[in-house]
N, C-alpha and C. Protein backbone atom coordinates (compact mmCIF):
# COMPACT_ATOMS: atom_id res chain seq x y z
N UNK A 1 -102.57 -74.83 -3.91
CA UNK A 1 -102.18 -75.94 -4.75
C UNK A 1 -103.24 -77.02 -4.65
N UNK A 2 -104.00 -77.53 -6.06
CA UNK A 2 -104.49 -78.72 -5.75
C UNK A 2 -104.01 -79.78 -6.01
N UNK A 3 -104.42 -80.67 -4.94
CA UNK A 3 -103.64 -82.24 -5.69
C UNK A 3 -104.82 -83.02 -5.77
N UNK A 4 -103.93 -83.91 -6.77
CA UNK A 4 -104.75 -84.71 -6.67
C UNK A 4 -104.27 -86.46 -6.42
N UNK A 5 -104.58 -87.38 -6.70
CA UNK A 5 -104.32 -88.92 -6.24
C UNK A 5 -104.08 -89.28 -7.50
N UNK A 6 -103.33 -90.47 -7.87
CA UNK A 6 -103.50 -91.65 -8.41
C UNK A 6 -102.78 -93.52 -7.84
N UNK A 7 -103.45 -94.16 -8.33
CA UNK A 7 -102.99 -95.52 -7.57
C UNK A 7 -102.72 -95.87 -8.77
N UNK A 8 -101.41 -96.63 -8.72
CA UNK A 8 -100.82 -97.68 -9.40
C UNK A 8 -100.51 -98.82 -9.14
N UNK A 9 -100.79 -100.14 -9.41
CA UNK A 9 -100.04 -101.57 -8.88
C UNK A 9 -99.21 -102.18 -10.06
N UNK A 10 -98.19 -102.64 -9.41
CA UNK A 10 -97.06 -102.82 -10.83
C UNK A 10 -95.89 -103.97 -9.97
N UNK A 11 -96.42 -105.00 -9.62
CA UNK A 11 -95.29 -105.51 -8.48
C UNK A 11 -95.07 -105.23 -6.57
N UNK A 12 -94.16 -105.24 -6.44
CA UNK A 12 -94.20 -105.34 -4.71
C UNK A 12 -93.82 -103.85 -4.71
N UNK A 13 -95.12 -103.10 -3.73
CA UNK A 13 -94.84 -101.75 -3.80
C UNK A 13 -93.47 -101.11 -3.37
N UNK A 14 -92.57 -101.67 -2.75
CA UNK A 14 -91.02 -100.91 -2.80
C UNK A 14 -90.74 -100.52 -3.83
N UNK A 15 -90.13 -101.13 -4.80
CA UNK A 15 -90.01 -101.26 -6.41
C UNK A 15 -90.81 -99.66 -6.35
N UNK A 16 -92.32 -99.60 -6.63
CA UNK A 16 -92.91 -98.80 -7.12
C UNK A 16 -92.78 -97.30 -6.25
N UNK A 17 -92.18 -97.37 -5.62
CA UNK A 17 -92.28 -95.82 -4.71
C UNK A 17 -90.81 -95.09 -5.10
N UNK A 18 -89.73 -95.04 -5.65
CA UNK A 18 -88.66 -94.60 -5.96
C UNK A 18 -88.77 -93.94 -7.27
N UNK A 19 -89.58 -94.52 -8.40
CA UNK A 19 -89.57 -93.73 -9.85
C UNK A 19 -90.43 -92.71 -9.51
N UNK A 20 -90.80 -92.20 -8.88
CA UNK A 20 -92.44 -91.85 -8.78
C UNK A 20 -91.81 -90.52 -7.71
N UNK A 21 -91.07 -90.67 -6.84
CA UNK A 21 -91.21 -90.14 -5.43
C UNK A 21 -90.29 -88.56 -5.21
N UNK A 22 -89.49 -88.81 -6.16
CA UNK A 22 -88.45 -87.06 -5.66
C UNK A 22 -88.72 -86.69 -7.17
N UNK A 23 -89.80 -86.91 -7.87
CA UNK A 23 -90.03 -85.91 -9.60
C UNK A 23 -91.05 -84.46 -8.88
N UNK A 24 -90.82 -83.36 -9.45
CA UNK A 24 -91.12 -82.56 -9.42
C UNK A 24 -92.85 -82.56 -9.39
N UNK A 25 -93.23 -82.28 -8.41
CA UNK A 25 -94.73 -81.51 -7.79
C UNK A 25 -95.50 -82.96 -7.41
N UNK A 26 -94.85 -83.87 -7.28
CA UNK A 26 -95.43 -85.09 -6.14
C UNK A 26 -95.24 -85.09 -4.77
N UNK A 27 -96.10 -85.00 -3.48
CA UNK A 27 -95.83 -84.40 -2.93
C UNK A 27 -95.82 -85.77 -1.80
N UNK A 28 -96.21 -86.72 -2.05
CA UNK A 28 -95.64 -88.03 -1.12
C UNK A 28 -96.51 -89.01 -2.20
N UNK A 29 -95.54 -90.22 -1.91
CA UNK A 29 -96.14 -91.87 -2.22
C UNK A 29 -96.24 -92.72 -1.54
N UNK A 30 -97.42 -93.22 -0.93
CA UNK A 30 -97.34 -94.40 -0.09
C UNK A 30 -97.80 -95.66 -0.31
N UNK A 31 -97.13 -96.73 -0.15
CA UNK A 31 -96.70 -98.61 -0.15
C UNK A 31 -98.22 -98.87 0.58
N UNK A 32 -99.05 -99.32 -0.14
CA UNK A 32 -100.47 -99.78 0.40
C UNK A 32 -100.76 -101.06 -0.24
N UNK A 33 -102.44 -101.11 0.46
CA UNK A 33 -103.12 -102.63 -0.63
C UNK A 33 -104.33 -101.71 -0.79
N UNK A 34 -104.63 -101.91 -1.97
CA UNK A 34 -106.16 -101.95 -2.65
C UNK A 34 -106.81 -103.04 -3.73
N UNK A 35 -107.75 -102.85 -4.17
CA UNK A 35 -109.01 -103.88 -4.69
C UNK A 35 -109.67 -104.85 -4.06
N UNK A 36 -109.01 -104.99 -2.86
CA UNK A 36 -110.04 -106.07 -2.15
C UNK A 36 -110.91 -105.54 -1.65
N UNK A 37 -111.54 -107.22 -0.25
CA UNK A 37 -112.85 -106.90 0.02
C UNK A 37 -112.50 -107.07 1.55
N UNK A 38 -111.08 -106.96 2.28
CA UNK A 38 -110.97 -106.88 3.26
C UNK A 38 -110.99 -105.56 3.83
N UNK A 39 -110.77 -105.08 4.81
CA UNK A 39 -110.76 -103.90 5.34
C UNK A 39 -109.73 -104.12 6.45
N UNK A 40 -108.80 -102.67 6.12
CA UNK A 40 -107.61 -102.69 6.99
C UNK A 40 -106.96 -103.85 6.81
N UNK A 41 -106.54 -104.57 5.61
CA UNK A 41 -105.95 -106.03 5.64
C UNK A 41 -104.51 -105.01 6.23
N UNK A 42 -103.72 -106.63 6.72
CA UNK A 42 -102.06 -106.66 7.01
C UNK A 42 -101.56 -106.90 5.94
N UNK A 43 -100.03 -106.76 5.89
CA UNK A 43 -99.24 -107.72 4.48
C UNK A 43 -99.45 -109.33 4.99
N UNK A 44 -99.04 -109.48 6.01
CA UNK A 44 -99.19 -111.04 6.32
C UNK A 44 -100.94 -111.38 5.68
N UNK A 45 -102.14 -110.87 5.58
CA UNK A 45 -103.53 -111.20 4.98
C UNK A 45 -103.14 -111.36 3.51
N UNK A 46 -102.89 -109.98 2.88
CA UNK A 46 -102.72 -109.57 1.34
C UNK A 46 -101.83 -111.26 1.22
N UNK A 47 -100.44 -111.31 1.88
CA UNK A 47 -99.88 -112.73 1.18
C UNK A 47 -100.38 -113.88 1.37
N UNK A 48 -101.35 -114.10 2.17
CA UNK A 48 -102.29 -115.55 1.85
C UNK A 48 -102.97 -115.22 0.78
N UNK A 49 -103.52 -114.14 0.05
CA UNK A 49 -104.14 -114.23 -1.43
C UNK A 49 -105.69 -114.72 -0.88
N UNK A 50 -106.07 -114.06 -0.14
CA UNK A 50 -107.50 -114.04 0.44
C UNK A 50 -108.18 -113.02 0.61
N UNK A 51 -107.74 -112.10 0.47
CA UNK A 51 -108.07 -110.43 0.91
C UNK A 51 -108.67 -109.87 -0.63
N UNK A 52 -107.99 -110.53 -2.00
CA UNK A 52 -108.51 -109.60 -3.28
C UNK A 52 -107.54 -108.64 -3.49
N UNK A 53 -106.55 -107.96 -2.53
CA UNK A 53 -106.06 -106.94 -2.87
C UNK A 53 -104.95 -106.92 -3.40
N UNK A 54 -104.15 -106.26 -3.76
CA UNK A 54 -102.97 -105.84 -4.80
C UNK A 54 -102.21 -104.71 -4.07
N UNK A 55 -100.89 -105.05 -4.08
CA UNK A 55 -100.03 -104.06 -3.59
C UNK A 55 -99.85 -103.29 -4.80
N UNK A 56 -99.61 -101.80 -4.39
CA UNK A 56 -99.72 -100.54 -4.71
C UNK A 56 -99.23 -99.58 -4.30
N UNK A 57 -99.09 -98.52 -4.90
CA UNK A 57 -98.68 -97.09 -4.45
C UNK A 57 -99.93 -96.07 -4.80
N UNK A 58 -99.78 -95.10 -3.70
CA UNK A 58 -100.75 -93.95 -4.14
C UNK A 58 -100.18 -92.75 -4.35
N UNK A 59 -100.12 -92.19 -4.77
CA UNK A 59 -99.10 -90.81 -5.52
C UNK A 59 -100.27 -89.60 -4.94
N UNK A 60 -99.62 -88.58 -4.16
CA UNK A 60 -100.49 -87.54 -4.19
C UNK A 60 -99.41 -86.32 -5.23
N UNK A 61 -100.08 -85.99 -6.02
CA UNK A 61 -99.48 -84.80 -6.68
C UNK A 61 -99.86 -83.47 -7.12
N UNK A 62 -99.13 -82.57 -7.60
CA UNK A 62 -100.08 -81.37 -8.06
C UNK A 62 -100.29 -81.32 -9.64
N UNK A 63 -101.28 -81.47 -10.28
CA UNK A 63 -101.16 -81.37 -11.86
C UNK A 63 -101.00 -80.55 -13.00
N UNK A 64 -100.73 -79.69 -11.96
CA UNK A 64 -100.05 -78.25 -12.71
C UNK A 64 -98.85 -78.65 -12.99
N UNK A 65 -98.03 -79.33 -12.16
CA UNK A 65 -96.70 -79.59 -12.26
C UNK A 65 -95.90 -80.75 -12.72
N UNK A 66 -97.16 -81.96 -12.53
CA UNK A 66 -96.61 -83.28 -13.32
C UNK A 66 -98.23 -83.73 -13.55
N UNK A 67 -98.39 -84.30 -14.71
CA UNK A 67 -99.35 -84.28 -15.26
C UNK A 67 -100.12 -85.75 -15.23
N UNK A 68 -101.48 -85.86 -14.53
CA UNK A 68 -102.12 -87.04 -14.82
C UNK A 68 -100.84 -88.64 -15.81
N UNK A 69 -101.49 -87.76 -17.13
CA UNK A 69 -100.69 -88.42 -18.31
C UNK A 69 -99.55 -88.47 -17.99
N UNK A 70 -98.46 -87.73 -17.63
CA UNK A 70 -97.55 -88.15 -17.48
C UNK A 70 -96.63 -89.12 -16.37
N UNK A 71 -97.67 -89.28 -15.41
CA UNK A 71 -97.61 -90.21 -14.45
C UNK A 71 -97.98 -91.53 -15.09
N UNK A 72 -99.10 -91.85 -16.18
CA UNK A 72 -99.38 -93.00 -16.54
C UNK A 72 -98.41 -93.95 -17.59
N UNK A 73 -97.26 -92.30 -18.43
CA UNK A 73 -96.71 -92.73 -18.99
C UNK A 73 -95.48 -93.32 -18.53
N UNK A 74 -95.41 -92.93 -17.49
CA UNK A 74 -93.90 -93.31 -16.14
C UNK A 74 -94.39 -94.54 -16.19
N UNK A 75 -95.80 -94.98 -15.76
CA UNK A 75 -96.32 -96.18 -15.06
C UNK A 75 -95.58 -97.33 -16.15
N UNK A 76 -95.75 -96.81 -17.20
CA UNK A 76 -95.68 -97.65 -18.42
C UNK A 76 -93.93 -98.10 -18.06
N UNK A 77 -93.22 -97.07 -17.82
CA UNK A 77 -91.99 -97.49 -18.09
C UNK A 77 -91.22 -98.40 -16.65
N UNK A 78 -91.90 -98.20 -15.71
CA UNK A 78 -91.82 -99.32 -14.60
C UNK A 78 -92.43 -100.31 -14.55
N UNK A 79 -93.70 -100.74 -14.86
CA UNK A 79 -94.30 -101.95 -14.55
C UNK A 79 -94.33 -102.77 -16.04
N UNK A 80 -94.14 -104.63 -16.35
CA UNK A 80 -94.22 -104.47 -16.99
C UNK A 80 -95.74 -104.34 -17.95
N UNK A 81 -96.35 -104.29 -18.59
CA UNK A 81 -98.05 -104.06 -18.97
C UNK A 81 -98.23 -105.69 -20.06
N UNK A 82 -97.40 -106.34 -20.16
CA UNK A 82 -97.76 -107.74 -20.52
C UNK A 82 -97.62 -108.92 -19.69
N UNK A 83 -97.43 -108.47 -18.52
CA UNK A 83 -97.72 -109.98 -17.31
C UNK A 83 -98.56 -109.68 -16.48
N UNK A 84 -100.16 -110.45 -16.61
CA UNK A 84 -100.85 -110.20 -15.80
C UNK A 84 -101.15 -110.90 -14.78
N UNK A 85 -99.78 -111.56 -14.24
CA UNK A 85 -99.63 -112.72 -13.30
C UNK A 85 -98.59 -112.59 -12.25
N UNK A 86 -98.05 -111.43 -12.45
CA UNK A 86 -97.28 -110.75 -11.62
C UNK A 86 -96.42 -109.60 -12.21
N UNK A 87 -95.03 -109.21 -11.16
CA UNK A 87 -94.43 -108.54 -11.98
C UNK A 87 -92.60 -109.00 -11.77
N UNK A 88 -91.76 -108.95 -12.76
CA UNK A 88 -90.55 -109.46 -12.88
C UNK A 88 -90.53 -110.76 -11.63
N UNK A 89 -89.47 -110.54 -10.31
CA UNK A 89 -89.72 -111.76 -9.58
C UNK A 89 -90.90 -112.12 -8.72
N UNK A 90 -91.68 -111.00 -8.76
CA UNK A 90 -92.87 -111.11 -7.68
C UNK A 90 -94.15 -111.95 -8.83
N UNK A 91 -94.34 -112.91 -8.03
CA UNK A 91 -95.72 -113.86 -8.80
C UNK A 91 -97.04 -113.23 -7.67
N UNK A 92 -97.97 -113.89 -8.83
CA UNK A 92 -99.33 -113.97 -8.45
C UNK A 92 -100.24 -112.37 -8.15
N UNK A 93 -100.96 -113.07 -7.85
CA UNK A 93 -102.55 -112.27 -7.95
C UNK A 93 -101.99 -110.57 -7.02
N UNK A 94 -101.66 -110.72 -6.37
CA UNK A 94 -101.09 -109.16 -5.66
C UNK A 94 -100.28 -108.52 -5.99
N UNK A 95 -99.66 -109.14 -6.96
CA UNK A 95 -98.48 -108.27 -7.81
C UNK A 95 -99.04 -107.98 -9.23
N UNK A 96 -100.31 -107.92 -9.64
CA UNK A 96 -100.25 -108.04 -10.76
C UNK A 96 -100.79 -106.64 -11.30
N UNK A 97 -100.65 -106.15 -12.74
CA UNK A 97 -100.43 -104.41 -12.75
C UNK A 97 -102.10 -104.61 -13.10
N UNK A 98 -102.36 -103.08 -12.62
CA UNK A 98 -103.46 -102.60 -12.64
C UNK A 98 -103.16 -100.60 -12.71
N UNK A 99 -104.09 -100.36 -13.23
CA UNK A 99 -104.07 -98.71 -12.91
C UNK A 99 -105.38 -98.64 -12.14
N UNK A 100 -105.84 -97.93 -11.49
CA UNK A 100 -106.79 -97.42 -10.32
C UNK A 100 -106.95 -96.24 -10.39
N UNK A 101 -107.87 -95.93 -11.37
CA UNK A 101 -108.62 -94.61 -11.42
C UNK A 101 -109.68 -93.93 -10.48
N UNK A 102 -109.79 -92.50 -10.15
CA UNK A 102 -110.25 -91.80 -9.11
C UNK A 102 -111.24 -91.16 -10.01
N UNK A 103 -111.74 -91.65 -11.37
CA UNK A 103 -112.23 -90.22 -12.10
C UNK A 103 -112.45 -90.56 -13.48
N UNK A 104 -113.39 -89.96 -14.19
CA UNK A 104 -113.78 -90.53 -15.62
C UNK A 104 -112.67 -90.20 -16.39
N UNK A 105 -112.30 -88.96 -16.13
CA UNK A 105 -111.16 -88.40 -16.36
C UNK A 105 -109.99 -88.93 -16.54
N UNK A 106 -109.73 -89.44 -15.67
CA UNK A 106 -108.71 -90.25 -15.55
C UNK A 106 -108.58 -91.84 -16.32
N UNK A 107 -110.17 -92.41 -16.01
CA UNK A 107 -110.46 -93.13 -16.73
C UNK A 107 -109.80 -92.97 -18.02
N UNK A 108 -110.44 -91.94 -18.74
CA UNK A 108 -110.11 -91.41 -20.52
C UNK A 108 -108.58 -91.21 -20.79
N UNK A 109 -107.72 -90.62 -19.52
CA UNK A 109 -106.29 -90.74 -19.73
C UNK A 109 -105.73 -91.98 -20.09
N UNK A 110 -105.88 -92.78 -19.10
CA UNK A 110 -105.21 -93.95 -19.31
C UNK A 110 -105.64 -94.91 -20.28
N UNK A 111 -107.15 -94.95 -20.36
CA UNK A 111 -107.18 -95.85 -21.51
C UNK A 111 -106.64 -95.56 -23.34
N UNK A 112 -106.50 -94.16 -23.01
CA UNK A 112 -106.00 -93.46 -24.10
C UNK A 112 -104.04 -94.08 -24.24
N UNK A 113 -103.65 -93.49 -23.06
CA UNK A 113 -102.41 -93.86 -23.09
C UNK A 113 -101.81 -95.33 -23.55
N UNK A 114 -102.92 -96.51 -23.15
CA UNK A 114 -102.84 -97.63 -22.87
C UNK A 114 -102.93 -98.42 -24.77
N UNK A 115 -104.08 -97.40 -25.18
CA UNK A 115 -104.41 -97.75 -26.63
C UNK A 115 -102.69 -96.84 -27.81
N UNK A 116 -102.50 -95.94 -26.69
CA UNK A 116 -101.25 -95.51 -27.29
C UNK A 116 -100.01 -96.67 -27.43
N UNK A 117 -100.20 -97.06 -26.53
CA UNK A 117 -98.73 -98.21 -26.32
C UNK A 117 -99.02 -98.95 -26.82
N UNK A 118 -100.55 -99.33 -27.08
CA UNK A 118 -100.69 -101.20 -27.63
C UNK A 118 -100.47 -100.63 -29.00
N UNK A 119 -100.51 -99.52 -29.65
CA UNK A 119 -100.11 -98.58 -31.05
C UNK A 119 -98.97 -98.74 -31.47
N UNK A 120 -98.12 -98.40 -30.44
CA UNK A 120 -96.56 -98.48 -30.86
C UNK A 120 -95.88 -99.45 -31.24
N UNK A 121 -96.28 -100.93 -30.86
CA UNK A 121 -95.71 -101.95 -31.41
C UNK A 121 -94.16 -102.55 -30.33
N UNK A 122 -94.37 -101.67 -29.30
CA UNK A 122 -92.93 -101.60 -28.34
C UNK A 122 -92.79 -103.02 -28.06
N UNK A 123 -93.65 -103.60 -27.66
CA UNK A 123 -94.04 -105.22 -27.03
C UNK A 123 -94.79 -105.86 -28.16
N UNK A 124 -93.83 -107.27 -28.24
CA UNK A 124 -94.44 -108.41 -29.11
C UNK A 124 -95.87 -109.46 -28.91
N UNK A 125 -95.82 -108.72 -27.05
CA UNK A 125 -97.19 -109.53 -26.18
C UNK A 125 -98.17 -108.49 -26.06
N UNK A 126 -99.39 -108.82 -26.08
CA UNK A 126 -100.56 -108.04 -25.59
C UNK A 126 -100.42 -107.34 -24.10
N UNK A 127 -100.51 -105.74 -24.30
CA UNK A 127 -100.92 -105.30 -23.31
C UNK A 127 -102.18 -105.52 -22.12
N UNK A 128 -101.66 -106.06 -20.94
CA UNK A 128 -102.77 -106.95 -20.60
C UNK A 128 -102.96 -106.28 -18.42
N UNK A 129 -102.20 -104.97 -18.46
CA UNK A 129 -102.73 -104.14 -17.66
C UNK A 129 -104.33 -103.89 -17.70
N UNK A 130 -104.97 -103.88 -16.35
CA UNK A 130 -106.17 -103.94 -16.24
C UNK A 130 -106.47 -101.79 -15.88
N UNK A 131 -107.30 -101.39 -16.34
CA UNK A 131 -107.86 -100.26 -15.65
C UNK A 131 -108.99 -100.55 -15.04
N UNK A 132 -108.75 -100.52 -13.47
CA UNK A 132 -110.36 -100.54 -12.84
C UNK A 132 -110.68 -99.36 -11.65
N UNK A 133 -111.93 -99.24 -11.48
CA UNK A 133 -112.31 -98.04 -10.37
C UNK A 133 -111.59 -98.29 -9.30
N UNK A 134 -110.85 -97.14 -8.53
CA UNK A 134 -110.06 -97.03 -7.57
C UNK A 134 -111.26 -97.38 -6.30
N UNK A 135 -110.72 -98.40 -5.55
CA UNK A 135 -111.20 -98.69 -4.46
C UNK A 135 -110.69 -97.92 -3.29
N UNK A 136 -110.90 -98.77 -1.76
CA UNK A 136 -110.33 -97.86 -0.88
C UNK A 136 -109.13 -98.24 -0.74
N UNK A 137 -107.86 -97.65 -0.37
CA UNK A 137 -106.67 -97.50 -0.53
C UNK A 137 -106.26 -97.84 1.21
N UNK A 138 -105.11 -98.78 1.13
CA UNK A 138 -104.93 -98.79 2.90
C UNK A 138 -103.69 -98.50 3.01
N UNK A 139 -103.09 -98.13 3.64
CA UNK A 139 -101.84 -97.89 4.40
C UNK A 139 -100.89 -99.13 4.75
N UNK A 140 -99.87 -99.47 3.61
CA UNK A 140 -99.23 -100.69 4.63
C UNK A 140 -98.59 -100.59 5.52
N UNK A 141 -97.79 -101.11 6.69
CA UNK A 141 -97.42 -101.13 7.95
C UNK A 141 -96.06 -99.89 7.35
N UNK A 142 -96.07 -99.15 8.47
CA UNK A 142 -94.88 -98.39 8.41
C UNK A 142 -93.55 -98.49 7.85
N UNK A 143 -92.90 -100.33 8.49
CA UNK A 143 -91.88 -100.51 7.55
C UNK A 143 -91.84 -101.01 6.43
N UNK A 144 -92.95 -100.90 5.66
CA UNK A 144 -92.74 -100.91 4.26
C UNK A 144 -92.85 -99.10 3.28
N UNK A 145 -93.10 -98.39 4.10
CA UNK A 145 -92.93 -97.26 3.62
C UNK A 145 -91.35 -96.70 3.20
N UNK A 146 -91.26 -96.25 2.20
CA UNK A 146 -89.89 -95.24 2.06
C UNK A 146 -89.05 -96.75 1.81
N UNK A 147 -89.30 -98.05 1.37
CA UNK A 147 -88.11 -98.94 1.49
C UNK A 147 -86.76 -98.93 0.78
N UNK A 148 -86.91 -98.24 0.23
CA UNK A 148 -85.85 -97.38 -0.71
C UNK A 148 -84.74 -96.83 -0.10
N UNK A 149 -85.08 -96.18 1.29
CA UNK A 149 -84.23 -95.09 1.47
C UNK A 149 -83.59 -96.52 3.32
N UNK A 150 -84.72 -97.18 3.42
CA UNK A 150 -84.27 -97.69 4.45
C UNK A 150 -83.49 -99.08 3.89
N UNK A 151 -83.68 -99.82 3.26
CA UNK A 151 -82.60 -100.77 2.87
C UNK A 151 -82.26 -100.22 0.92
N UNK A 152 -81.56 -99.36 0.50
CA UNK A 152 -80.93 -98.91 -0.75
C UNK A 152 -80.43 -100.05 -0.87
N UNK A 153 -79.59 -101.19 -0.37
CA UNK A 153 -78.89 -102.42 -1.19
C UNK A 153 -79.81 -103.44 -1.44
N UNK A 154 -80.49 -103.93 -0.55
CA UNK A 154 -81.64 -105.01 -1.15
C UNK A 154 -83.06 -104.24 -1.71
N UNK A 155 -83.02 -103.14 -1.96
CA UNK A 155 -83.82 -102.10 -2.97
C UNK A 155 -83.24 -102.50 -4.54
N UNK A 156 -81.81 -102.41 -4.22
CA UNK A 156 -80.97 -101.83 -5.46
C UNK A 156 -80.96 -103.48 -5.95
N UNK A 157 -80.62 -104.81 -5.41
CA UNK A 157 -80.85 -106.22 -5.77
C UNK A 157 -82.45 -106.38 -6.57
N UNK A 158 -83.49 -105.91 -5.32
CA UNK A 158 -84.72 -105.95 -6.28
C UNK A 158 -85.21 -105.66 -7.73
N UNK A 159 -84.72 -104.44 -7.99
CA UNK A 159 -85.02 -103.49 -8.91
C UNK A 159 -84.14 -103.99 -10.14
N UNK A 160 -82.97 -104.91 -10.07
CA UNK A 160 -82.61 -105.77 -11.51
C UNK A 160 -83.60 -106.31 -12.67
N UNK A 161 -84.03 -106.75 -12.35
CA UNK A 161 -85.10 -106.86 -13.62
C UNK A 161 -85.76 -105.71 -14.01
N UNK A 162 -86.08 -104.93 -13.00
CA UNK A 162 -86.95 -103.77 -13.67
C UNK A 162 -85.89 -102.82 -14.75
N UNK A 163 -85.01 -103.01 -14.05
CA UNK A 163 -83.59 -102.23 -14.93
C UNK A 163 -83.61 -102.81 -15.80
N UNK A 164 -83.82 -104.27 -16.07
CA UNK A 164 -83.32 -105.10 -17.28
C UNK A 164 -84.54 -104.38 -18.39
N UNK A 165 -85.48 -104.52 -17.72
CA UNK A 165 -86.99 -104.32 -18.52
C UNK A 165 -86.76 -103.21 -18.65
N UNK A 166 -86.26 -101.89 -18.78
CA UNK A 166 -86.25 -100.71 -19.15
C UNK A 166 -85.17 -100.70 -19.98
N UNK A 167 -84.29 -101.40 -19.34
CA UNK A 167 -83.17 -101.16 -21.02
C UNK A 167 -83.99 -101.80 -21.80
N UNK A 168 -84.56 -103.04 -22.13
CA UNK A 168 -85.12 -103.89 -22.78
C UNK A 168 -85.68 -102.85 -23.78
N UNK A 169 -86.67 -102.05 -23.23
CA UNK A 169 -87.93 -101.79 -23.57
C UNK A 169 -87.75 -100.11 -23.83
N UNK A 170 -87.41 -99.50 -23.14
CA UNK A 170 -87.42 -98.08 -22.84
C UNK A 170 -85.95 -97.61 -23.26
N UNK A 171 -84.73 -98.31 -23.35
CA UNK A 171 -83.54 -97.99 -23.51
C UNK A 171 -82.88 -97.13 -22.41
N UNK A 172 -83.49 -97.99 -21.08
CA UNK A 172 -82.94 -97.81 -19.95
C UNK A 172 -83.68 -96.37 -19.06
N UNK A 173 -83.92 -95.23 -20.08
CA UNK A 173 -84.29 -94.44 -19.91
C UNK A 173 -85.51 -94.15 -19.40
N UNK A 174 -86.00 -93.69 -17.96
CA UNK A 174 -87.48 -93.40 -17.66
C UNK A 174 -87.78 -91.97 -17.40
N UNK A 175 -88.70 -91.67 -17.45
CA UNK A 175 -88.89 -89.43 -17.28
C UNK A 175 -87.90 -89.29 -16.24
């Protein structure tokens, strides 16, 4: 089986590791920071907004089984792609969506996908998700991994707006 990576930032990576994490031929997601210029930052660094980086998830998957594209089109239906200043309650510069490409390839997916959505007319605001070269990817501290499965009620409080924004937008419905 090959896998391969992709990074997404779309808000405070909890949020982002649950749509993503029990779909067929992903084989783990992990709660990190990337785009900065620190190395090995903490969450306590990333939240002074000194580090450059952006919380994120990294998806390892197989693409035989869930597809580049169809991971970007998920992306679409969790994060929202017209606030480039954060995401639902999370503000500022580390929450703000980005896709993080590993590959020209990938490159060509998403900007494709991206010119797809600004097509559709779904949103009255400019799509204003950034695609940039995947940097190095860090590991956030252990208990932010899996936060989903370790607090499900203040998971399930968080994730209200994103719910709101998918009925909004998607009609509740995500892959």
């Amino acid at each position: 089986m090959a896998m391969d990576t992709a990074i997404f930032a779309g808000g405070c990576f909890w949020c982002m590791v649950e749509p993503f994490d029990s779909l067929p031929g992903i084989e783990k997601v992990r709660s990190g920071y990337t785009g900065g210029h620190v190395e090995n930052p903490t969450y306590e660094e990333v939240c002074s907004h000194t580090t450059g980086h952006t919380e994120a998830v990294k998806i390892w998957f197989d693409p035989e089984k869930f597809s580049y594209r169809d991971l970007v089109d998920l992306y679409w239906q969790v994060a929202d792609p017209t606030d480039a200043t954060g995401q639902f309650a999370d503000r500022g510069d580390t929450y703000r969506p980005v896709i993080f490409v590993n590959s020209d390839e990938q490159r060509k997916i998403a900007e494709e996908s991206k010119k797809d959505l600004e097509a559709s007319s779904r949103f009255d605001k400019p799509i204003v998700t950034s695609i940039e070269d995947a940097k190095p990817f860090y590991d956030a501290e252990e208990y932010h991994q899996d936060f989903y499965k370790k607090d499900p009620f203040r998971e399930a409080m968080m994730m209200v707006p994103r719910k709101r924004y998918q009925a909004q937008y998607w009609g509740g419905q995500v892959i």
